[in-house]
N, C-alpha and C. Protein backbone atom coordinates (compact mmCIF):
# COMPACT_ATOMS: atom_id res chain seq x y z
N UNK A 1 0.84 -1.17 0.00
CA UNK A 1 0.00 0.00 0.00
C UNK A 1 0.89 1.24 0.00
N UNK A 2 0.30 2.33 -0.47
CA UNK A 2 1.36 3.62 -1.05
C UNK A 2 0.32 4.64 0.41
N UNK A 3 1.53 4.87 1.10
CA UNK A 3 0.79 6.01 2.46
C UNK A 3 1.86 7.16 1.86
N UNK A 4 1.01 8.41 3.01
CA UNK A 4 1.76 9.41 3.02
C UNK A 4 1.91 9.91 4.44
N UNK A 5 2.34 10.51 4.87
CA UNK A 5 2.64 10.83 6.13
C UNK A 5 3.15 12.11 6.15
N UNK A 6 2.07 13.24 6.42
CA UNK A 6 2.07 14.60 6.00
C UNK A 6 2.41 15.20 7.47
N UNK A 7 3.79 15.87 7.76
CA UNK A 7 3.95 16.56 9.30
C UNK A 7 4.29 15.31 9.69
N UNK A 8 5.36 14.57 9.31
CA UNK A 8 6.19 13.61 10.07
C UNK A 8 7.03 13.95 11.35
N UNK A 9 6.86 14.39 12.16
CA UNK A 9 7.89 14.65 13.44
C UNK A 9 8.13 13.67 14.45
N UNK A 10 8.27 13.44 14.95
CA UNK A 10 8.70 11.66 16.26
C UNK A 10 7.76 11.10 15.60
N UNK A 11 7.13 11.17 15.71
CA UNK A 11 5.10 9.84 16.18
C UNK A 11 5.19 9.89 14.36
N UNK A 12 5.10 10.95 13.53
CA UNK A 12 5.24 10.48 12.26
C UNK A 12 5.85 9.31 11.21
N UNK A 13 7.36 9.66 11.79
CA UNK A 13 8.53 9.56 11.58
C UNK A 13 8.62 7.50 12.35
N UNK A 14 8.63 7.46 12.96
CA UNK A 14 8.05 6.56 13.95
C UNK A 14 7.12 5.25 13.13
N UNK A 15 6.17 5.49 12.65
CA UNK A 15 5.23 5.03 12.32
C UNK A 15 5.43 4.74 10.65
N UNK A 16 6.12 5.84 10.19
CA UNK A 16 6.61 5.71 8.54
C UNK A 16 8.02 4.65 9.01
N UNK A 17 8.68 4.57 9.84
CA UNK A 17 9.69 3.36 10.12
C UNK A 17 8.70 2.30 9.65
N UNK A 18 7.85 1.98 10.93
CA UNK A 18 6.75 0.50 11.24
C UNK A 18 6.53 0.03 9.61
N UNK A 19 6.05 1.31 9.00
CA UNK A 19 5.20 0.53 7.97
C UNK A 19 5.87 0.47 7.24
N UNK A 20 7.23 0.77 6.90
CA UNK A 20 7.90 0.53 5.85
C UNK A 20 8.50 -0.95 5.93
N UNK A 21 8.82 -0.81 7.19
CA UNK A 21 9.35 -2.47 7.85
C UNK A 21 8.34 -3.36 7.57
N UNK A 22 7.08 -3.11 7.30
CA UNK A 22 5.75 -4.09 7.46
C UNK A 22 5.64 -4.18 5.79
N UNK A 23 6.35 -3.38 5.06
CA UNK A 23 6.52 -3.78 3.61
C UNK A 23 5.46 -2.49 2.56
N UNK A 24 5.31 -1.65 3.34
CA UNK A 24 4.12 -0.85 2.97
C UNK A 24 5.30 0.24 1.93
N UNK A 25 4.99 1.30 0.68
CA UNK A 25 5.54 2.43 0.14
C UNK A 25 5.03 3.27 0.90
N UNK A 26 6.02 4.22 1.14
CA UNK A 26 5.43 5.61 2.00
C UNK A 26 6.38 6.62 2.12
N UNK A 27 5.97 7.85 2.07
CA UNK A 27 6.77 8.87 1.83
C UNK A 27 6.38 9.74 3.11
N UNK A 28 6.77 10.65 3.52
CA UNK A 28 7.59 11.16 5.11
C UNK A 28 7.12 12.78 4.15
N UNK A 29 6.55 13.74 4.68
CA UNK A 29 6.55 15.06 4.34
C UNK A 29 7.26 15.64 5.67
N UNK A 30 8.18 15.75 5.30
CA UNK A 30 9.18 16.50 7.01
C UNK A 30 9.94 17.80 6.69
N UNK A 31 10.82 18.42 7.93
CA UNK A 31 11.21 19.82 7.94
C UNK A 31 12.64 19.36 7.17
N UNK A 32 13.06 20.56 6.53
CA UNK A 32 14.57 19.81 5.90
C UNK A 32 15.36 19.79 6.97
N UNK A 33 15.91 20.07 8.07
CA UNK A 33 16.06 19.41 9.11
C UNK A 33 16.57 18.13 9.15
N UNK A 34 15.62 17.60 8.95
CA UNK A 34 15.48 15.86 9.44
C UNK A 34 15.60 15.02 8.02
N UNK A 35 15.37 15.61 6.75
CA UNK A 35 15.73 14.98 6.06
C UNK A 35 17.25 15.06 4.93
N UNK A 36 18.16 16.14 5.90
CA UNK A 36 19.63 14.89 5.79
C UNK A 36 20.22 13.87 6.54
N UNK A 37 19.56 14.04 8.14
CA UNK A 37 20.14 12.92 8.68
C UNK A 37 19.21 11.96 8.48
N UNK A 38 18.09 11.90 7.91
CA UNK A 38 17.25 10.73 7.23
C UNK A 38 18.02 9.77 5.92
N UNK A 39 18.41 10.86 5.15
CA UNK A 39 19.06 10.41 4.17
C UNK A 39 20.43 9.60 4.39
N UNK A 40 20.85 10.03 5.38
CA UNK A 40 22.48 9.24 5.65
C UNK A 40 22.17 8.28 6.52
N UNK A 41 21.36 8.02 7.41
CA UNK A 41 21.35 7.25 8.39
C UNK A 41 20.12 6.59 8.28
N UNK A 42 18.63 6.74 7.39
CA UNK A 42 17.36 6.02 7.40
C UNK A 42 16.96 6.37 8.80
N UNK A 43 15.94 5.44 9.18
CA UNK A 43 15.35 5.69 10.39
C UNK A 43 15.34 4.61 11.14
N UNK A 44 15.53 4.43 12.58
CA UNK A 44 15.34 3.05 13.31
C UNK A 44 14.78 3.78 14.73
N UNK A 45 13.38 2.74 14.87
CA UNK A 45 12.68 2.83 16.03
C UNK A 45 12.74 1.63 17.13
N UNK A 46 13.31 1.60 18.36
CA UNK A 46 13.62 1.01 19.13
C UNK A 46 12.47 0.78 20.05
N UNK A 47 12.01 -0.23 20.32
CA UNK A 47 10.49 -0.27 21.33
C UNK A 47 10.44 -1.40 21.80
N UNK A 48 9.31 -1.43 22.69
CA UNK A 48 9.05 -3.05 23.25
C UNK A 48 8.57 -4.26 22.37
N UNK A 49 8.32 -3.91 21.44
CA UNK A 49 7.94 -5.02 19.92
C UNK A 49 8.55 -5.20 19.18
N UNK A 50 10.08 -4.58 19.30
CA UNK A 50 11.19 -5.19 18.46
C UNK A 50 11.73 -3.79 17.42
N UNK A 51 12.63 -3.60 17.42
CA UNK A 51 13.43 -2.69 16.58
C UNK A 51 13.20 -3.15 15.03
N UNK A 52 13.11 -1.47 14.69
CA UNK A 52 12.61 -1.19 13.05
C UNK A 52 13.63 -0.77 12.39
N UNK A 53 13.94 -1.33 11.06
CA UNK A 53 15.36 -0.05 10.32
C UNK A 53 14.30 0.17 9.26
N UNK A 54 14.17 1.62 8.98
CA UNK A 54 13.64 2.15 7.12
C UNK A 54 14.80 2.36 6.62
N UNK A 55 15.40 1.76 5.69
CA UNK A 55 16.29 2.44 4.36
C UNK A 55 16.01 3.89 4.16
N UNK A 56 16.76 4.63 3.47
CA UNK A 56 16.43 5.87 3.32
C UNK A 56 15.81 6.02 2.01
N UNK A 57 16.35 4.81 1.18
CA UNK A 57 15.82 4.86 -0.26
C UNK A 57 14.54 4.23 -0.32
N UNK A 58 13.92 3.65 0.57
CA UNK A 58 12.71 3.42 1.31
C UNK A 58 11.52 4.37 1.17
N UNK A 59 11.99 5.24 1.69
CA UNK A 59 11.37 6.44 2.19
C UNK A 59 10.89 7.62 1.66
């Protein structure tokens, strides 16, 4: 499934990890800010249900 995730900040950002890991397309609308260290490093969410990595080319 193709999501979007408009105002990605933690809880956005977060959740565009999950579903990318869950195999879903989805794109991240964020501050440029966050999307160079997105780009060099992807995203990984650490939690009680098991750690997420998104690729950046993912994303």
């Amino acid at each position: 499934m193709k999501i979007l995730v408009f105002g990605a900040g933690a809880l956005g950002q977060a959740l565009g990890c999950l579903l990318t890991a869950d195999g879903h397309d989805v794109d991240l609308i964020i501050r440029k800010r966050f999307i160079d260290v997105i780009q060099v490093n992807g995203l990984e969410v650490i939690g009680i249900f098991g750690n997420f990595t998104a690729d950046p080319d993912r994303l």
